[in-house]
N, C-alpha and C. Protein backbone atom coordinates (compact mmCIF):
# COMPACT_ATOMS: atom_id res chain seq x y z
N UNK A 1 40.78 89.76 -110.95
CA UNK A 1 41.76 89.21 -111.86
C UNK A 1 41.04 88.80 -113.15
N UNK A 2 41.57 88.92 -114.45
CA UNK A 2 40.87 88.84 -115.31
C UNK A 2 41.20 87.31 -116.35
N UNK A 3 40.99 87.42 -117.21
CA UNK A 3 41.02 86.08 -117.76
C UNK A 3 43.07 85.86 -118.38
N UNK A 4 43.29 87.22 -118.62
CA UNK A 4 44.73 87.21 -119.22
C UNK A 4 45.84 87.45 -117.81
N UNK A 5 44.62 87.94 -116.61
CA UNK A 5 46.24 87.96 -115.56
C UNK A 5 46.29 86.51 -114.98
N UNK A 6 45.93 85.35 -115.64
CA UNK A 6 46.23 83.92 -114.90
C UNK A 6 46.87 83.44 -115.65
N UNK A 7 48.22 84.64 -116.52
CA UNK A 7 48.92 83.82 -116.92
C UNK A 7 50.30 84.20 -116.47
N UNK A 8 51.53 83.54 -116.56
CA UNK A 8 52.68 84.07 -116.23
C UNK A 8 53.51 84.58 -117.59
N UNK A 9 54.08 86.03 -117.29
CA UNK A 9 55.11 86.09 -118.47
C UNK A 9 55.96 85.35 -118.43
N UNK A 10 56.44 84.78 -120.11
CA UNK A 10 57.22 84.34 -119.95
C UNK A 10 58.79 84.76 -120.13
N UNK A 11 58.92 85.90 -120.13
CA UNK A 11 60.05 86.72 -120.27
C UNK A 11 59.84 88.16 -119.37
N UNK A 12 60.72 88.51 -118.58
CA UNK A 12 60.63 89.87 -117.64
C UNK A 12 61.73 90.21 -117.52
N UNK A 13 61.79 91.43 -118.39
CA UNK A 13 62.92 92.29 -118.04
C UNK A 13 62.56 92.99 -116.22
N UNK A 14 64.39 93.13 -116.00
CA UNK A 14 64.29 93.50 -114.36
C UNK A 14 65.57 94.95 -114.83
N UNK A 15 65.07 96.29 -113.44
CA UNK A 15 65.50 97.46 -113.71
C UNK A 15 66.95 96.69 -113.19
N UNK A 16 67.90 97.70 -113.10
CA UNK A 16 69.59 97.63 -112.37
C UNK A 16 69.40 98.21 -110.97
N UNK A 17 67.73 99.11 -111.14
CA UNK A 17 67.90 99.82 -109.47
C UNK A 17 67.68 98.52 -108.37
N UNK A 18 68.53 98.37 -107.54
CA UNK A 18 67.75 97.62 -106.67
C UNK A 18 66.19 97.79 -105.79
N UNK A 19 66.14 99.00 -105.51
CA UNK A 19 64.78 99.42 -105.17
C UNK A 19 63.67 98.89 -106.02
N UNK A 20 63.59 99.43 -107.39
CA UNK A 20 63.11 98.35 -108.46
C UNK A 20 62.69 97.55 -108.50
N UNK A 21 64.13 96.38 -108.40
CA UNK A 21 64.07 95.11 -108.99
C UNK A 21 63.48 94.64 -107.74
N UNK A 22 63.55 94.77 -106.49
CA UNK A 22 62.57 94.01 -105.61
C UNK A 22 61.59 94.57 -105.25
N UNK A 23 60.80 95.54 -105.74
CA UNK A 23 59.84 95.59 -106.47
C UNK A 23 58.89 94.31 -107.58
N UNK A 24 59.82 94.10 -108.65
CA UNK A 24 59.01 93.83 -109.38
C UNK A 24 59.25 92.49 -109.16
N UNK A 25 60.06 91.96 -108.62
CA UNK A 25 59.93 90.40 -108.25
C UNK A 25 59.29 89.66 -107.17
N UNK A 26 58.90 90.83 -105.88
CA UNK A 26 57.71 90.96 -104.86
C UNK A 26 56.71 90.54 -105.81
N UNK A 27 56.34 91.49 -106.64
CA UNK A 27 55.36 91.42 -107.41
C UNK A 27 54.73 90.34 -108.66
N UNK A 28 56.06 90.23 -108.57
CA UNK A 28 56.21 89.32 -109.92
C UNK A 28 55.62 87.60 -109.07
N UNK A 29 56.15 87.56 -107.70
CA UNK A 29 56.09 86.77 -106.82
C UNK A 29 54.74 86.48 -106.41
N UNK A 30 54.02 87.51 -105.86
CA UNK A 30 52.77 87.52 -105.31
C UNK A 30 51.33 87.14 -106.53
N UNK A 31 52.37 87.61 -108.00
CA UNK A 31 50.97 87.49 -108.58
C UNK A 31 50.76 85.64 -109.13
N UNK A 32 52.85 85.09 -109.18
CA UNK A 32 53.06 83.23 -109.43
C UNK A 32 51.78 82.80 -108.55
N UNK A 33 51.62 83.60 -107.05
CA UNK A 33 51.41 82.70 -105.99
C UNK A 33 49.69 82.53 -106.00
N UNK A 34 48.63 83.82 -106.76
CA UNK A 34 47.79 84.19 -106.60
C UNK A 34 47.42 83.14 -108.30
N UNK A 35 47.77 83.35 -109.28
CA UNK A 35 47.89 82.46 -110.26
C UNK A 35 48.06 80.89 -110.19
N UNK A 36 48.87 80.45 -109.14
CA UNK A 36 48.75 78.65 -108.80
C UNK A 36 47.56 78.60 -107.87
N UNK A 37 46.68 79.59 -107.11
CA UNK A 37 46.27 79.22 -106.01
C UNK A 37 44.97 79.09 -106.64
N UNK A 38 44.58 79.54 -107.66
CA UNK A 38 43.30 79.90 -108.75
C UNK A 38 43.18 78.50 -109.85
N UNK A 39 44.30 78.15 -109.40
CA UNK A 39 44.05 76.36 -110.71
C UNK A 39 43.98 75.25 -110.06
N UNK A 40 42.69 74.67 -110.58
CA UNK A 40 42.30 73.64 -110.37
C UNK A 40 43.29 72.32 -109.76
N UNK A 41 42.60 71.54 -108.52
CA UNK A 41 43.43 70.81 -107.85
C UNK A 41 44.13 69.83 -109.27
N UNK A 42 42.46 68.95 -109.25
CA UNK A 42 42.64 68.02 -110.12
C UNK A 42 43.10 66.59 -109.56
N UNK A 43 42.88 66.40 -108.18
CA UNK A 43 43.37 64.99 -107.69
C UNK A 43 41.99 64.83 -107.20
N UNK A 44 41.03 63.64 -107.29
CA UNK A 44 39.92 63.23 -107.28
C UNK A 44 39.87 62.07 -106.48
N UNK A 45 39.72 62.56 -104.96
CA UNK A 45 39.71 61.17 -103.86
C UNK A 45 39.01 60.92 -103.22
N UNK A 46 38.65 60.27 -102.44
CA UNK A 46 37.43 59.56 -101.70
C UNK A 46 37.73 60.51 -100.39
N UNK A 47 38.59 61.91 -100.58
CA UNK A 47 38.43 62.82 -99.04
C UNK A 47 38.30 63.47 -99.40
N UNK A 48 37.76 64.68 -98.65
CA UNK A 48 37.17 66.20 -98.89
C UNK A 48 38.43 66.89 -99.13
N UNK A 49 38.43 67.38 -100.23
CA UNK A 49 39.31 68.70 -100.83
C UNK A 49 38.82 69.85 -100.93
N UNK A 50 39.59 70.67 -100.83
CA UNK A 50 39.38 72.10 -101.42
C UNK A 50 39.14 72.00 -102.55
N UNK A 51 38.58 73.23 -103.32
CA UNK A 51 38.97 73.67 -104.60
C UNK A 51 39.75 75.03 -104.89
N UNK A 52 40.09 75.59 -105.48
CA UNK A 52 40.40 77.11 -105.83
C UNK A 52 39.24 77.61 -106.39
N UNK A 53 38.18 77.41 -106.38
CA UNK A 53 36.88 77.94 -106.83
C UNK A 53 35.95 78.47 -105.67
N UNK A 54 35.74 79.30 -105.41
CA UNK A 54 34.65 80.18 -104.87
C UNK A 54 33.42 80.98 -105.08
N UNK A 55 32.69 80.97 -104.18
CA UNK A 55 31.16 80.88 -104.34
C UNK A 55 30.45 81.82 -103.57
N UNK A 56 29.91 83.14 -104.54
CA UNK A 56 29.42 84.10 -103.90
C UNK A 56 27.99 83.60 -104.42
N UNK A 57 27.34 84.33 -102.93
CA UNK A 57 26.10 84.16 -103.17
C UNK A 57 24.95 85.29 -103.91
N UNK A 58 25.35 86.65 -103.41
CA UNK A 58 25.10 87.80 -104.19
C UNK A 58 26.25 88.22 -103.92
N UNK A 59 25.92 90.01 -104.68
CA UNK A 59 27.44 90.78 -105.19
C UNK A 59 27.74 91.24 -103.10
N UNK A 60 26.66 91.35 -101.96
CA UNK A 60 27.04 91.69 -101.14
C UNK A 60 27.86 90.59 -100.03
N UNK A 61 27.55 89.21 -100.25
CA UNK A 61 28.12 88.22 -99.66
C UNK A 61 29.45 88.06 -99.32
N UNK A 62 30.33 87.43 -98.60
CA UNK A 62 31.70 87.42 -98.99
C UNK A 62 31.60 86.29 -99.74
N UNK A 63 32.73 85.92 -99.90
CA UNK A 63 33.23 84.16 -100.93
C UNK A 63 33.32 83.63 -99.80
N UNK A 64 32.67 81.82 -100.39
CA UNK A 64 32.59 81.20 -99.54
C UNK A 64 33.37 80.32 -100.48
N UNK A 65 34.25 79.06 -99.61
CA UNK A 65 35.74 78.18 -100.55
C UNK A 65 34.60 77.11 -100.70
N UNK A 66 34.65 76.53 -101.88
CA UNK A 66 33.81 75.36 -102.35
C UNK A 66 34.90 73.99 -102.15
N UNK A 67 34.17 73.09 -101.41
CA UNK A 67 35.21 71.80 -101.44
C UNK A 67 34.59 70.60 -102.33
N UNK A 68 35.14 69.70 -102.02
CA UNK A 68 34.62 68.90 -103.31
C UNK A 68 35.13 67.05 -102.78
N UNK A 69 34.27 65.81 -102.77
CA UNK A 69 35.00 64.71 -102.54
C UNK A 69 34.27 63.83 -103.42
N UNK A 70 35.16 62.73 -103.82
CA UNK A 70 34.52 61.72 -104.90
C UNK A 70 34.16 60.20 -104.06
N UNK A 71 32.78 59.82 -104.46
CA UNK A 71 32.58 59.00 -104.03
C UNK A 71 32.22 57.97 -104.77
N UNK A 72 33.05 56.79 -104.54
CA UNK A 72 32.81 55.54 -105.39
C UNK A 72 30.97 55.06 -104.87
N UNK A 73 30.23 54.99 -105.85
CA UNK A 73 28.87 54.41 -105.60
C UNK A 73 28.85 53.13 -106.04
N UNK A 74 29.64 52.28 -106.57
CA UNK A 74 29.51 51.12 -107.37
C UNK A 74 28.46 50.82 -108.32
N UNK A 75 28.23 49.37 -108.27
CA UNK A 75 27.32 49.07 -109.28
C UNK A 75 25.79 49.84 -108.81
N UNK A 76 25.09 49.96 -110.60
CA UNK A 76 23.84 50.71 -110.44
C UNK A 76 23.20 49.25 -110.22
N UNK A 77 21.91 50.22 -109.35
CA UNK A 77 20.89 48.63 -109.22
C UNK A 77 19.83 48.33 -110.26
N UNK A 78 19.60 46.94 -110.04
CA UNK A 78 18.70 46.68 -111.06
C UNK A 78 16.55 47.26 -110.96
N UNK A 79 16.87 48.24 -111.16
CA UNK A 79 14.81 49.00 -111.20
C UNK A 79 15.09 49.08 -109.67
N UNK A 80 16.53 49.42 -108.31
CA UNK A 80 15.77 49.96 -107.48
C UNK A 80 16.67 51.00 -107.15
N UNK A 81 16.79 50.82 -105.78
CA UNK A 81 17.95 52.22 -105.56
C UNK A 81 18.97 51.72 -104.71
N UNK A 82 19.90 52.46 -104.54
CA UNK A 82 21.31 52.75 -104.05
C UNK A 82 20.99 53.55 -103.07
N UNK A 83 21.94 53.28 -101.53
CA UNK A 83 22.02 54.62 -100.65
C UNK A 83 23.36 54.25 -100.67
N UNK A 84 24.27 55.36 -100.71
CA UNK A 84 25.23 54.95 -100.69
C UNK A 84 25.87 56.00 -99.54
N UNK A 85 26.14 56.05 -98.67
CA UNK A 85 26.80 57.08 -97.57
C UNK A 85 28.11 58.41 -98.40
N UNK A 86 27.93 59.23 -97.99
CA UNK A 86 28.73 60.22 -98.44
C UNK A 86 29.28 60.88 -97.32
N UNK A 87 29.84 60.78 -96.42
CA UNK A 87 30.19 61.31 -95.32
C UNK A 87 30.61 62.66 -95.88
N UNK A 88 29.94 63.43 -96.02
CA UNK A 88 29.61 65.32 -95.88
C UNK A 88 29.12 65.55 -94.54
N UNK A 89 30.04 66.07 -93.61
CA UNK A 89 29.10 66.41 -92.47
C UNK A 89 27.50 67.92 -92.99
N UNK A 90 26.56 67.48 -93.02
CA UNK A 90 25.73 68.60 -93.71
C UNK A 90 25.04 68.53 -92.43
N UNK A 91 25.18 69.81 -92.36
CA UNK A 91 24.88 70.82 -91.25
C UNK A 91 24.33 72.23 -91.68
N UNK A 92 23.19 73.01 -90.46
CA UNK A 92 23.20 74.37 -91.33
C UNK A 92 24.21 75.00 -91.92
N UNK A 93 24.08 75.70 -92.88
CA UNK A 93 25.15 76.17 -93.13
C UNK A 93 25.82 75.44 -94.48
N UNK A 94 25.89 74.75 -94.17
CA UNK A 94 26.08 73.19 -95.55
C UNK A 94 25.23 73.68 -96.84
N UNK A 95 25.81 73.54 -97.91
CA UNK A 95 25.34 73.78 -99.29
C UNK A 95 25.59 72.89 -100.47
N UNK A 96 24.90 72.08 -101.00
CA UNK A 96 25.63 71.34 -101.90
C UNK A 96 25.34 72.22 -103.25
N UNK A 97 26.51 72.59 -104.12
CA UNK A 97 26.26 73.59 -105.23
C UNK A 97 26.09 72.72 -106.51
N UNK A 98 26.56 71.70 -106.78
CA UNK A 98 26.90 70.59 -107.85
C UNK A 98 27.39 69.46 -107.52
N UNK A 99 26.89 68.42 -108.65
CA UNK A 99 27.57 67.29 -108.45
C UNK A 99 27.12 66.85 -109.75
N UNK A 100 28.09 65.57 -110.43
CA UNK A 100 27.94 64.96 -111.30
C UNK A 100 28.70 63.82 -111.64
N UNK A 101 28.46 62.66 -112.09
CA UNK A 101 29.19 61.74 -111.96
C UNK A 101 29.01 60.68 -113.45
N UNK A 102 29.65 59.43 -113.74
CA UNK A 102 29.51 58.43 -114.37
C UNK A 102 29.43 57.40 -114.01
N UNK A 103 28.97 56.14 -114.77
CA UNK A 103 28.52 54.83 -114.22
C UNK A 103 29.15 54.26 -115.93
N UNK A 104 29.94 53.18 -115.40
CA UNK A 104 31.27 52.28 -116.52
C UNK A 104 30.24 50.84 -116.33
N UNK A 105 29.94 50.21 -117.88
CA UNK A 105 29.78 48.83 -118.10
C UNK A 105 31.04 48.48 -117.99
N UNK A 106 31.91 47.96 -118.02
CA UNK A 106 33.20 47.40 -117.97
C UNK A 106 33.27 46.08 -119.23
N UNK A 107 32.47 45.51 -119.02
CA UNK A 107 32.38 44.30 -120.18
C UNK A 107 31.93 44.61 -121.57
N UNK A 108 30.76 46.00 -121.51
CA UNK A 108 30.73 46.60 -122.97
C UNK A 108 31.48 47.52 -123.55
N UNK A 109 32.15 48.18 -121.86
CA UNK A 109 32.63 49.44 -122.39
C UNK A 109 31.78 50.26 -123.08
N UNK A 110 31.14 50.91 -121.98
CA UNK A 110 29.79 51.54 -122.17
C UNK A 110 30.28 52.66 -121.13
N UNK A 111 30.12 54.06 -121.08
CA UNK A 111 29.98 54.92 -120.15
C UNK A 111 28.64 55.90 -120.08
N UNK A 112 28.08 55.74 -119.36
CA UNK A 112 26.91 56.75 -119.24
C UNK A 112 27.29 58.21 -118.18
N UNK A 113 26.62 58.74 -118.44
CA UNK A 113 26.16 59.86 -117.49
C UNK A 113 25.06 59.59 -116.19
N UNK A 114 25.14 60.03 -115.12
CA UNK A 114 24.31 60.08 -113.83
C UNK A 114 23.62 61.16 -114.37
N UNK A 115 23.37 62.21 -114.77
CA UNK A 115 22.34 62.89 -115.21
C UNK A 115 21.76 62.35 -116.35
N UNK A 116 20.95 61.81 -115.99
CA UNK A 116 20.18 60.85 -117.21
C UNK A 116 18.72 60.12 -117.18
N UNK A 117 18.05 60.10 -118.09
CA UNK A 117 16.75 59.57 -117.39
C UNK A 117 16.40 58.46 -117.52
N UNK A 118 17.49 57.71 -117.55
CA UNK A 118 17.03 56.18 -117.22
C UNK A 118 17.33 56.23 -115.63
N UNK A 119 17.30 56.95 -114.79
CA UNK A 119 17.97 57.28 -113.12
C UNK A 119 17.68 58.74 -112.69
N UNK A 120 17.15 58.61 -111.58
CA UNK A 120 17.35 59.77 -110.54
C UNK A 120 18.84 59.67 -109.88
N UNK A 121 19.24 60.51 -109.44
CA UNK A 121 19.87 60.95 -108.56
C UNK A 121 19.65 61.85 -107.45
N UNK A 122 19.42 61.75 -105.70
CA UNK A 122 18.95 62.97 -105.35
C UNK A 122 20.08 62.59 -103.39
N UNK A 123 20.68 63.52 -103.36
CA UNK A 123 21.36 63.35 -102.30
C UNK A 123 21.01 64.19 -100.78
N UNK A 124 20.77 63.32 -99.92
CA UNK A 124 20.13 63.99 -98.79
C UNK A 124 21.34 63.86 -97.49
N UNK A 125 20.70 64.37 -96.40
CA UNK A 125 22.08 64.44 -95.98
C UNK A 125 22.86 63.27 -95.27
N UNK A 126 22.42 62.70 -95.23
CA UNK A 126 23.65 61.34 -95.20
C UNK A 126 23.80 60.36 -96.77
N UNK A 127 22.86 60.49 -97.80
CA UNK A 127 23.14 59.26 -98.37
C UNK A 127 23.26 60.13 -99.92
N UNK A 128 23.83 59.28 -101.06
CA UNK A 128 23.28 59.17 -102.40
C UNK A 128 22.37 58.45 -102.59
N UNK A 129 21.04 58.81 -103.14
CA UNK A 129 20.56 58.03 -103.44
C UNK A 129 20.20 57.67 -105.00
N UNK A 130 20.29 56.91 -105.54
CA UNK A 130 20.18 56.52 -106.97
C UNK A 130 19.54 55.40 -106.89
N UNK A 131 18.48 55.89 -107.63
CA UNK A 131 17.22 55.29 -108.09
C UNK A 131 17.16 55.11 -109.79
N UNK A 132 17.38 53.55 -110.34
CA UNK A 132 17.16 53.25 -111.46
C UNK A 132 15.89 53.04 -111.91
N UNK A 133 15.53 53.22 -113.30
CA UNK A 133 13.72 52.97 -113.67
C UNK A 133 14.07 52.22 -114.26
N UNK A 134 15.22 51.23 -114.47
CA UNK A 134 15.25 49.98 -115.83
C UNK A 134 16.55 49.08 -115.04
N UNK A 135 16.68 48.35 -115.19
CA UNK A 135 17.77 47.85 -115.31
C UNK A 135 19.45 48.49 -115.87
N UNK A 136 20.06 48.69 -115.27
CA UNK A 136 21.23 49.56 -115.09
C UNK A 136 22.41 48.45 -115.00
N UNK A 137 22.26 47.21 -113.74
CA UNK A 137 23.16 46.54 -113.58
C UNK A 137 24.78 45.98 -113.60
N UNK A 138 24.23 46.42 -115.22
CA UNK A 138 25.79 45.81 -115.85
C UNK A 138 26.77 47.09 -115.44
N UNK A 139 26.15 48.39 -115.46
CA UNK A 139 27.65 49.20 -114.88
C UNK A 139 27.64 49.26 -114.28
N UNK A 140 28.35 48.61 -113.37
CA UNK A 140 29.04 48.10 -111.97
C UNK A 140 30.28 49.10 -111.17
N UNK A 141 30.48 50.17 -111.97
CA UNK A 141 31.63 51.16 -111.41
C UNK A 141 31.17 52.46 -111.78
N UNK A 142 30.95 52.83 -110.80
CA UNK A 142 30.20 54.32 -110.74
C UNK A 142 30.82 55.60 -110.13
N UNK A 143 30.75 56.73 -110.22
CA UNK A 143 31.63 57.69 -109.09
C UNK A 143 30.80 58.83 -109.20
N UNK A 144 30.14 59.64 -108.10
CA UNK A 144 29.73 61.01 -108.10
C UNK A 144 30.85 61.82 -107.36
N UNK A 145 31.35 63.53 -107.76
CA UNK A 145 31.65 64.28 -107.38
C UNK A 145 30.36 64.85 -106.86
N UNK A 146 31.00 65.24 -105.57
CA UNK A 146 30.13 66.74 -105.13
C UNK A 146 31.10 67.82 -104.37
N UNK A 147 30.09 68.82 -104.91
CA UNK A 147 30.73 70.05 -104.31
C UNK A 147 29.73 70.59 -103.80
N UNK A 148 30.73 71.54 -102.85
CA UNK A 148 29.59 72.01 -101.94
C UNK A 148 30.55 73.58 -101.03
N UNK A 149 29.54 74.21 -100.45
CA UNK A 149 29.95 74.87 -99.16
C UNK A 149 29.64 74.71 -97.82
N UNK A 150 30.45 75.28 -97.17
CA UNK A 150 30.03 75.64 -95.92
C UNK A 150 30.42 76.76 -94.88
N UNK A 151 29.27 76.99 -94.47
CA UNK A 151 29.69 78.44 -93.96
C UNK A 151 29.68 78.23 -92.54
């Protein structure tokens, strides 16, 4: 599917044959259904979701469905680290492909990035761990996405 068939016409003429016309509304049908199933959820919760995004590994692989869950980490610590549990069951097979998140001052109204080098980030298989090199403290509301597979 290419970048212009994820869209819907918005006008379709239909033949008078009936043979035709359910034809092209099968069709017209299958491609609504293949077009919603390809867009992004967009609801960001503390449970494992799907995505409509898939993840080949080479051109011979099949697709594997990438899921995705958000986890509140709270406040950053001050020069040490965070484990914060991520319940991913990671198992062989388990892949984490990405993740990225923010950390909110709330009182400066300050937003940073988790990819950043005032902080590591490195997630193993039970925990987040975030490791500050300075004082971080004041942003106290934090959230990493991850995504991942599993086969």
């Amino acid at each position: 599917m290419n970048s212009q068939d994820n869209y819907l016409a918005s006008k379709v003429l239909y033949t008078k044959n009936q043979e035709d016309l359910l034809f092209s509304l099968l069709t017209n049908f299958n491609k609504t259904v293949d077009i919603i199933n390809i867009k992004p959820i967009g609801i960001y919760s503390n449970t494992i979701s799907p995505t409509s995004e898939k993840w080949y590994i080479n051109a011979t692989s099949e697709e594997q469905s990438i899921s995705f869950i958000t986890i509140d980490c709270g406040a950053l610590p001050n020069t040490g680290t965070s484990m914060i549990p991520h319940g991913i069951p990671i198992v062989t097979g388990y892949k984490i492909i990405h993740f990225y998140g923010t950390a909110t001052d709330p009182i400066n109204l300050r937003t940073i990035s988790l990819d950043n080098k005032k902080l590591d980030v490195i997630i193993d298989q039970t925990n987040i761990n975030i490791t500050t090199l300075e004082d971080l403290s004041a942003y106290t509301e934090s959230h990493i996405i991850i995504k991942y597979i599993a086969s």
